[in-house]
N, C-alpha and C. Protein backbone atom coordinates (compact mmCIF):
# COMPACT_ATOMS: atom_id res chain seq x y z
N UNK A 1 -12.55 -10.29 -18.38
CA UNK A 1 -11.64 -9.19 -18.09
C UNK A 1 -10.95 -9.46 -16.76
N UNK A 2 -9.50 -9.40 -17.10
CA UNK A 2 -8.85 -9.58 -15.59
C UNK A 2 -9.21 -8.22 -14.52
N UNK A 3 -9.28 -8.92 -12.89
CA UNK A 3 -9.26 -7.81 -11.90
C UNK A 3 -8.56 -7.84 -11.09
N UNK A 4 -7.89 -7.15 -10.79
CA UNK A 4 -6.90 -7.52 -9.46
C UNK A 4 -7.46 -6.88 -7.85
N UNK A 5 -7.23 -7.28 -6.84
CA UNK A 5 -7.76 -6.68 -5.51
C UNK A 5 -6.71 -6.92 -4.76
N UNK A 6 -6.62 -6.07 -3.99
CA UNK A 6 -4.98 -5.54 -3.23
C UNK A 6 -5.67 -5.64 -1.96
N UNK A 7 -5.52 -6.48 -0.60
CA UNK A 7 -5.65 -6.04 0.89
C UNK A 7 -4.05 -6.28 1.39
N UNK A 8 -4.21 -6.23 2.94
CA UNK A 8 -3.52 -6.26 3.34
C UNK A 8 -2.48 -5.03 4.33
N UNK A 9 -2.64 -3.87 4.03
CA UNK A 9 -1.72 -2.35 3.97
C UNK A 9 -2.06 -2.10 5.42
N UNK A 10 -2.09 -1.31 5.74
CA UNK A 10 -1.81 -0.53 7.33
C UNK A 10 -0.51 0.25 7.33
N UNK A 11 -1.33 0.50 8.76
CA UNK A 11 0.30 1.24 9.66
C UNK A 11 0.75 0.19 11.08
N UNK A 12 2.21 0.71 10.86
CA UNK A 12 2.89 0.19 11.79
C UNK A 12 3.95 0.92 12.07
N UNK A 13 4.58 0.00 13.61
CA UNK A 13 5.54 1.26 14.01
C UNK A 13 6.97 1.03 13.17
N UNK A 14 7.83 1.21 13.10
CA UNK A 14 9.54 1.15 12.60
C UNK A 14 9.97 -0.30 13.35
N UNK A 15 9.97 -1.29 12.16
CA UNK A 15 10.57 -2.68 12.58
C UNK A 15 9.73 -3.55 12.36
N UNK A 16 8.37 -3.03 12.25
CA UNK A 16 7.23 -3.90 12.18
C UNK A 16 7.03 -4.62 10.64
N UNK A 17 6.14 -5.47 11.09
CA UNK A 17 6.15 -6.16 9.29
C UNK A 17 4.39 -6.23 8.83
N UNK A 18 3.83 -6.18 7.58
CA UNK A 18 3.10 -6.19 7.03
C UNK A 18 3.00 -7.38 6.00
N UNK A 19 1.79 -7.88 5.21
CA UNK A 19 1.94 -8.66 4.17
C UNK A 19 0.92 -8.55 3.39
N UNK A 20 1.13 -7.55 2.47
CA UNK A 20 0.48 -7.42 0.91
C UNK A 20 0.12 -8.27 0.20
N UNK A 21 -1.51 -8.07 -0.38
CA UNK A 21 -2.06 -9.50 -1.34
C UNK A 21 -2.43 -9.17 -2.39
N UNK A 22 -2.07 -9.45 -3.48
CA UNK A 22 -3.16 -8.98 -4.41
C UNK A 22 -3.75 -10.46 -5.54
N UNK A 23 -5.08 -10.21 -5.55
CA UNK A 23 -5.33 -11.55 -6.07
C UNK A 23 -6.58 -11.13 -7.18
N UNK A 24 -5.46 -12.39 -8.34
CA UNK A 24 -5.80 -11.41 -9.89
C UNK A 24 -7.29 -12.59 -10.43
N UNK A 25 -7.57 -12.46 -10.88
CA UNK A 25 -9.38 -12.96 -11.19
C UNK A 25 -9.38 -13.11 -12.94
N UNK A 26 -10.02 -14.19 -13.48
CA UNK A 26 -10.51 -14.41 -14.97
C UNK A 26 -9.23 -14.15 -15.66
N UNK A 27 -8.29 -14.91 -15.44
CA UNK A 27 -6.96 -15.09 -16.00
C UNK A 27 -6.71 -16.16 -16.47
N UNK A 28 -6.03 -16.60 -17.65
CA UNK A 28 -5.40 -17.99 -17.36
C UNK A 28 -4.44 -17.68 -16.49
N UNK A 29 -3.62 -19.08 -16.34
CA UNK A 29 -2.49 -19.33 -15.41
C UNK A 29 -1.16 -19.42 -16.03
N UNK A 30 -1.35 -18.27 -16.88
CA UNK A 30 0.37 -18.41 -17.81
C UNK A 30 0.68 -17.91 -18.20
N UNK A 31 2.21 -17.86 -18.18
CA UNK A 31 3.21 -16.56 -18.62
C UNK A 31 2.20 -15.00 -17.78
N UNK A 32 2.59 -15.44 -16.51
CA UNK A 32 1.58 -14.14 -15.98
C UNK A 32 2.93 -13.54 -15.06
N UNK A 33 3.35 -12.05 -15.28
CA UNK A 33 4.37 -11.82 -14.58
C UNK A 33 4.03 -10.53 -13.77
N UNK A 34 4.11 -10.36 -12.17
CA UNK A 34 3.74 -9.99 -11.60
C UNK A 34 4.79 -9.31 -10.87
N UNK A 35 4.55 -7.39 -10.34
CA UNK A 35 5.30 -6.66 -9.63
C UNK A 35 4.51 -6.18 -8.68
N UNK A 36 5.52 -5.69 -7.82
CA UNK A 36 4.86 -4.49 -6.68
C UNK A 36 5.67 -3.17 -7.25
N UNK A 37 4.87 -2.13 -7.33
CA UNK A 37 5.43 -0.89 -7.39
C UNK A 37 4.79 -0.07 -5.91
N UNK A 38 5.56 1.29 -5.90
CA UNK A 38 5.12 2.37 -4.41
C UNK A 38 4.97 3.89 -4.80
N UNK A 39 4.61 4.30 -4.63
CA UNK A 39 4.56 5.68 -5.18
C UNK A 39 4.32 6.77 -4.14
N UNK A 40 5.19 7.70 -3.44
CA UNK A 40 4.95 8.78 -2.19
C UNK A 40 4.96 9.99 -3.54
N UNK A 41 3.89 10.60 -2.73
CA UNK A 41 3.65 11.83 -3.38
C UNK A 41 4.90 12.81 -3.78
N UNK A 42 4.89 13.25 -4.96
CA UNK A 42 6.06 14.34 -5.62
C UNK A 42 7.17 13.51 -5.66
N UNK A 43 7.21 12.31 -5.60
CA UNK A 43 8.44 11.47 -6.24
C UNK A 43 8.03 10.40 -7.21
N UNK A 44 9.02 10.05 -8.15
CA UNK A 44 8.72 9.11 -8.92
C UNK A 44 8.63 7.40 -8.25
N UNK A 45 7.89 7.00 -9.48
CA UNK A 45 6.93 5.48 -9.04
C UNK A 45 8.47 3.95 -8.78
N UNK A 46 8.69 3.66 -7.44
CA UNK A 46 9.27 3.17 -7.58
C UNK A 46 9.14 1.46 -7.48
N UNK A 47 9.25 0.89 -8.59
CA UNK A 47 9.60 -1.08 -8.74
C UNK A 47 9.82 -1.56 -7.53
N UNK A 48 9.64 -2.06 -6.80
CA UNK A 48 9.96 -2.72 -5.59
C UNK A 48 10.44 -4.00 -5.95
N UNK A 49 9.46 -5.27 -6.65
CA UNK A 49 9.82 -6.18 -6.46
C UNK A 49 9.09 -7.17 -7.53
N UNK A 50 9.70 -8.08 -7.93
CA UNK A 50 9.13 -8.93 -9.12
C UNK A 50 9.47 -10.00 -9.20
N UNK A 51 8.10 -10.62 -10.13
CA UNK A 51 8.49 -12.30 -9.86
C UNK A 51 7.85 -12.45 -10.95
N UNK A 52 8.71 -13.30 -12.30
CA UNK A 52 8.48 -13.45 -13.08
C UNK A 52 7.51 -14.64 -13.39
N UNK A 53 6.91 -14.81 -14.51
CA UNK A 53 6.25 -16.34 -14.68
C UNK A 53 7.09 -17.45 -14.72
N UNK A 54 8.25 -17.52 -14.69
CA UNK A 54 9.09 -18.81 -14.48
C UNK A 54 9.55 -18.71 -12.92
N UNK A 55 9.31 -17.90 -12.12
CA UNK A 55 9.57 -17.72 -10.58
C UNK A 55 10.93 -16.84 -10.16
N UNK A 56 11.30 -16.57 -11.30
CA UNK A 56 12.38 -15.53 -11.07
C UNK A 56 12.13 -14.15 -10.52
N UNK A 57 13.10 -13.85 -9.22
CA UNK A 57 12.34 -12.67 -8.79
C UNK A 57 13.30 -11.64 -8.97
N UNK A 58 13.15 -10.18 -8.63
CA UNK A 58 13.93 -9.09 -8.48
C UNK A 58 13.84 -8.13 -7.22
N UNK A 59 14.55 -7.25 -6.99
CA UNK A 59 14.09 -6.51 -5.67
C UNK A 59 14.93 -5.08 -5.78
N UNK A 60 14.29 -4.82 -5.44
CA UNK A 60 14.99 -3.33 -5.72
C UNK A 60 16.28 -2.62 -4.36
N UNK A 61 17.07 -2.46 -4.97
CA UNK A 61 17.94 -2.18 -3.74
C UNK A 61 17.53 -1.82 -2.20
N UNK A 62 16.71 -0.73 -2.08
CA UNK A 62 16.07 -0.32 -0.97
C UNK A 62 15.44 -1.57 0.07
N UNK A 63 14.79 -2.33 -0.27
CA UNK A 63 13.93 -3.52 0.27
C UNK A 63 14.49 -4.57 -0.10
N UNK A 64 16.11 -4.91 -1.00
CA UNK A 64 16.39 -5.87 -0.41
C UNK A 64 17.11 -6.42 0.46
N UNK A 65 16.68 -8.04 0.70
CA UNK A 65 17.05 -8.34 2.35
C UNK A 65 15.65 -8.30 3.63
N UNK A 66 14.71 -7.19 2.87
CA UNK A 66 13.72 -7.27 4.15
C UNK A 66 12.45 -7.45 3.13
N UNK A 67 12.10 -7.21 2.36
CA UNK A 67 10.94 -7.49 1.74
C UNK A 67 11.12 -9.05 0.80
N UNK A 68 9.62 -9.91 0.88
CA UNK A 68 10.19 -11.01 -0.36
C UNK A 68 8.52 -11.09 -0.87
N UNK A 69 9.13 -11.10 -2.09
CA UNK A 69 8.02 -11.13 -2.95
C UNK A 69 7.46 -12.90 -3.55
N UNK A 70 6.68 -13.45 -3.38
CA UNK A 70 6.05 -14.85 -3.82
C UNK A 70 4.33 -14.90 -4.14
N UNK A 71 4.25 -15.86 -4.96
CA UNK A 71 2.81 -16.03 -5.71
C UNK A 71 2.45 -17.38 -5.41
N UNK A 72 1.55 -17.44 -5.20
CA UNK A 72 0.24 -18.85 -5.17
C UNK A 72 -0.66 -19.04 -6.18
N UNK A 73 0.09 -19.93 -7.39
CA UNK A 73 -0.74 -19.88 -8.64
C UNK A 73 -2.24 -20.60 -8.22
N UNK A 74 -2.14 -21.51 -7.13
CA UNK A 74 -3.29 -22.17 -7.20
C UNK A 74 -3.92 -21.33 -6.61
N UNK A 75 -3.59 -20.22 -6.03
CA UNK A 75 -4.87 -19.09 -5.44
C UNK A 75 -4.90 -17.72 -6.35
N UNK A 76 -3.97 -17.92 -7.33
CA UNK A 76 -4.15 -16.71 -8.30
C UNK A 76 -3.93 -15.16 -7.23
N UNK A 77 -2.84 -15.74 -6.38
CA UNK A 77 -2.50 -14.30 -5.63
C UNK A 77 -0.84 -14.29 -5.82
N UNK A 78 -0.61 -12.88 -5.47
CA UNK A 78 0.86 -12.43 -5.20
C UNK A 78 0.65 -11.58 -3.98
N UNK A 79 1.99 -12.37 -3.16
CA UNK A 79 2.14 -11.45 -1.88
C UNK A 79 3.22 -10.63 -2.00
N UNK A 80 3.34 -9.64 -0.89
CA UNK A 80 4.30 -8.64 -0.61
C UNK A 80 4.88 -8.91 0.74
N UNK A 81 5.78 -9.81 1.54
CA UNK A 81 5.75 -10.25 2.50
C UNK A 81 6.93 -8.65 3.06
N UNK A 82 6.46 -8.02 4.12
CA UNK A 82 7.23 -6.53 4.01
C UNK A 82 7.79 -6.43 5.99
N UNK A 83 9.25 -6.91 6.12
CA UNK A 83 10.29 -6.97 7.35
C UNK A 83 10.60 -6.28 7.62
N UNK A 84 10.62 -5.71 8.73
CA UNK A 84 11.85 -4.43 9.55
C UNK A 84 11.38 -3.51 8.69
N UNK A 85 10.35 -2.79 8.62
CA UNK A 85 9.98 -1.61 7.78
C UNK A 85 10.33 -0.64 8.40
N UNK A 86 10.66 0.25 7.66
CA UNK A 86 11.15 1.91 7.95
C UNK A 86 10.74 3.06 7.55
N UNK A 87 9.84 4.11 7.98
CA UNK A 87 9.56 5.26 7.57
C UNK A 87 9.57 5.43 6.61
N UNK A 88 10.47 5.08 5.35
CA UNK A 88 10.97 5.43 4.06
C UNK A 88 10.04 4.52 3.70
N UNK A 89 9.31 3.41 4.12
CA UNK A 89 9.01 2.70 3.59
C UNK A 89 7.54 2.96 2.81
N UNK A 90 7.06 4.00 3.94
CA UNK A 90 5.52 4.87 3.57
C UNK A 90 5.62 5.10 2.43
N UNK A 91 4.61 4.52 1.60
CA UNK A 91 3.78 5.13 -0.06
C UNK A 91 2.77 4.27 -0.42
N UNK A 92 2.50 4.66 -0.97
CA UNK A 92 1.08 3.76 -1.60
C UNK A 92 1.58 2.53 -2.96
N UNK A 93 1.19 1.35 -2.40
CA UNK A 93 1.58 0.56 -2.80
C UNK A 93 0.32 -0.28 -4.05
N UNK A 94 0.97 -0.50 -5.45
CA UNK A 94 0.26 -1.22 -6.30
C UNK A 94 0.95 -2.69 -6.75
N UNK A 95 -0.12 -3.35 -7.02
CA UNK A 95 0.44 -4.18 -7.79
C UNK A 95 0.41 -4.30 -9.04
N UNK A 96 1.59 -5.14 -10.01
CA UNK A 96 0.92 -4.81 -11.65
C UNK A 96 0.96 -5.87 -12.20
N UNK A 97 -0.17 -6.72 -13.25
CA UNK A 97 -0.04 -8.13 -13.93
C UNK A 97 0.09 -7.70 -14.85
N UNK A 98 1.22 -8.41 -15.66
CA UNK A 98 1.36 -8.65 -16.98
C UNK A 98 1.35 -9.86 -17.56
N UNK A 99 0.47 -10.04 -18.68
CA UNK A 99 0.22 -11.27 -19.39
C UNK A 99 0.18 -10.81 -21.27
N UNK A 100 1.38 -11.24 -21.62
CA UNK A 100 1.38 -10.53 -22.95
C UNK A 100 1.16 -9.49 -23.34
N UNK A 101 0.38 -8.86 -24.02
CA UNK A 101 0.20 -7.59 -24.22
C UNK A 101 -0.63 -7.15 -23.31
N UNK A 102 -1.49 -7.72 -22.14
CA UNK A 102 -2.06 -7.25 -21.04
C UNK A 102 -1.16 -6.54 -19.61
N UNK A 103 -1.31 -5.36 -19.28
CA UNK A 103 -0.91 -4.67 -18.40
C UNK A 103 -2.37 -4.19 -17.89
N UNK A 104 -2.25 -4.54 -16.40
CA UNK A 104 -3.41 -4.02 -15.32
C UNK A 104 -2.39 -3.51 -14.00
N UNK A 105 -2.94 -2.63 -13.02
CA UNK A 105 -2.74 -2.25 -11.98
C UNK A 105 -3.94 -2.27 -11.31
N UNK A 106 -3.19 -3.00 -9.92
CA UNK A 106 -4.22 -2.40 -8.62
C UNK A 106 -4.98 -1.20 -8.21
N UNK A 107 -5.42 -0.90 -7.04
CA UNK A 107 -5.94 -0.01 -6.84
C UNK A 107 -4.71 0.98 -5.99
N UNK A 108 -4.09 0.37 -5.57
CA UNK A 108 -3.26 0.86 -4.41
C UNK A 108 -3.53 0.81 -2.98
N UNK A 109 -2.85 0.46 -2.40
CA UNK A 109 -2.98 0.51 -0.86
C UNK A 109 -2.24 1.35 -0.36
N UNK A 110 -2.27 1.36 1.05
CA UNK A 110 -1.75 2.74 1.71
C UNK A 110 -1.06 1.61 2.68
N UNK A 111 0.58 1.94 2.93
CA UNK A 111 1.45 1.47 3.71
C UNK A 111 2.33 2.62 4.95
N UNK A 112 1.58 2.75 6.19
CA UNK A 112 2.21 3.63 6.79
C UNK A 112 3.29 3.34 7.69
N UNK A 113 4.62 3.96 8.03
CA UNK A 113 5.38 3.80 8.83
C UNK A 113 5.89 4.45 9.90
N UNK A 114 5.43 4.53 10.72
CA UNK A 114 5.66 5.36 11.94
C UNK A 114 6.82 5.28 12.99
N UNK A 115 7.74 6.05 12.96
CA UNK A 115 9.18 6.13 13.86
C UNK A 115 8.81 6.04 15.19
């Protein structure tokens, strides 16, 4: 059974940078396509950023330019590399693997941003 484990999260002040890990366990190594989603309370869950199994990535308007998303197949992790963060940036952050009909999520981490 795949597991995923998320470190990395904190607080920081406005400008500061962070770098999100999540590293997925009892997987093969293929066709595995991997996101970050964020979620602040009473708003909907928003996509941040994705990187497909051929290395194609996406980013969601908000974070792009300052966030970059990359994976280390030989360590079976995906990072959240997170620049010049901004207040807005606060929510609780998951990651999600997909491998065919397999969908898992993290646990979530907590990303704070302080003005």
């Amino acid at each position: 059974q795949v597991q995923l484990a998320e470190s990395g999260g904190g607080s920081v002040q406005s400008g500061g940078s962070l770098r999100l890990s999540c590293t997925y366990s009892n997987s093969r190594n293929s066709e595995i396509h991997l996101g970050w989603f964020r979620l602040v309370p009473g708003m909907e869950r928003e996509g941040v950023a994705h990187i497909h199994a051929d290395g194609e990535v996406f980013y969601s308007d908000s974070v792009k330019g300052r966030f970059t998303i990359s994976r280390d197949n030989a360590k079976n992790t995906l990072y959240l590399q997170m620049n010049n963060l901004k207040p807005e940036d606060t929510a609780m952050y998951y990651c999600r693997y997909s491998r065919f009909a397999d969908t898992l999520w993290g646990q979530g981490i907590q990303v704070t941003v302080s003005s």
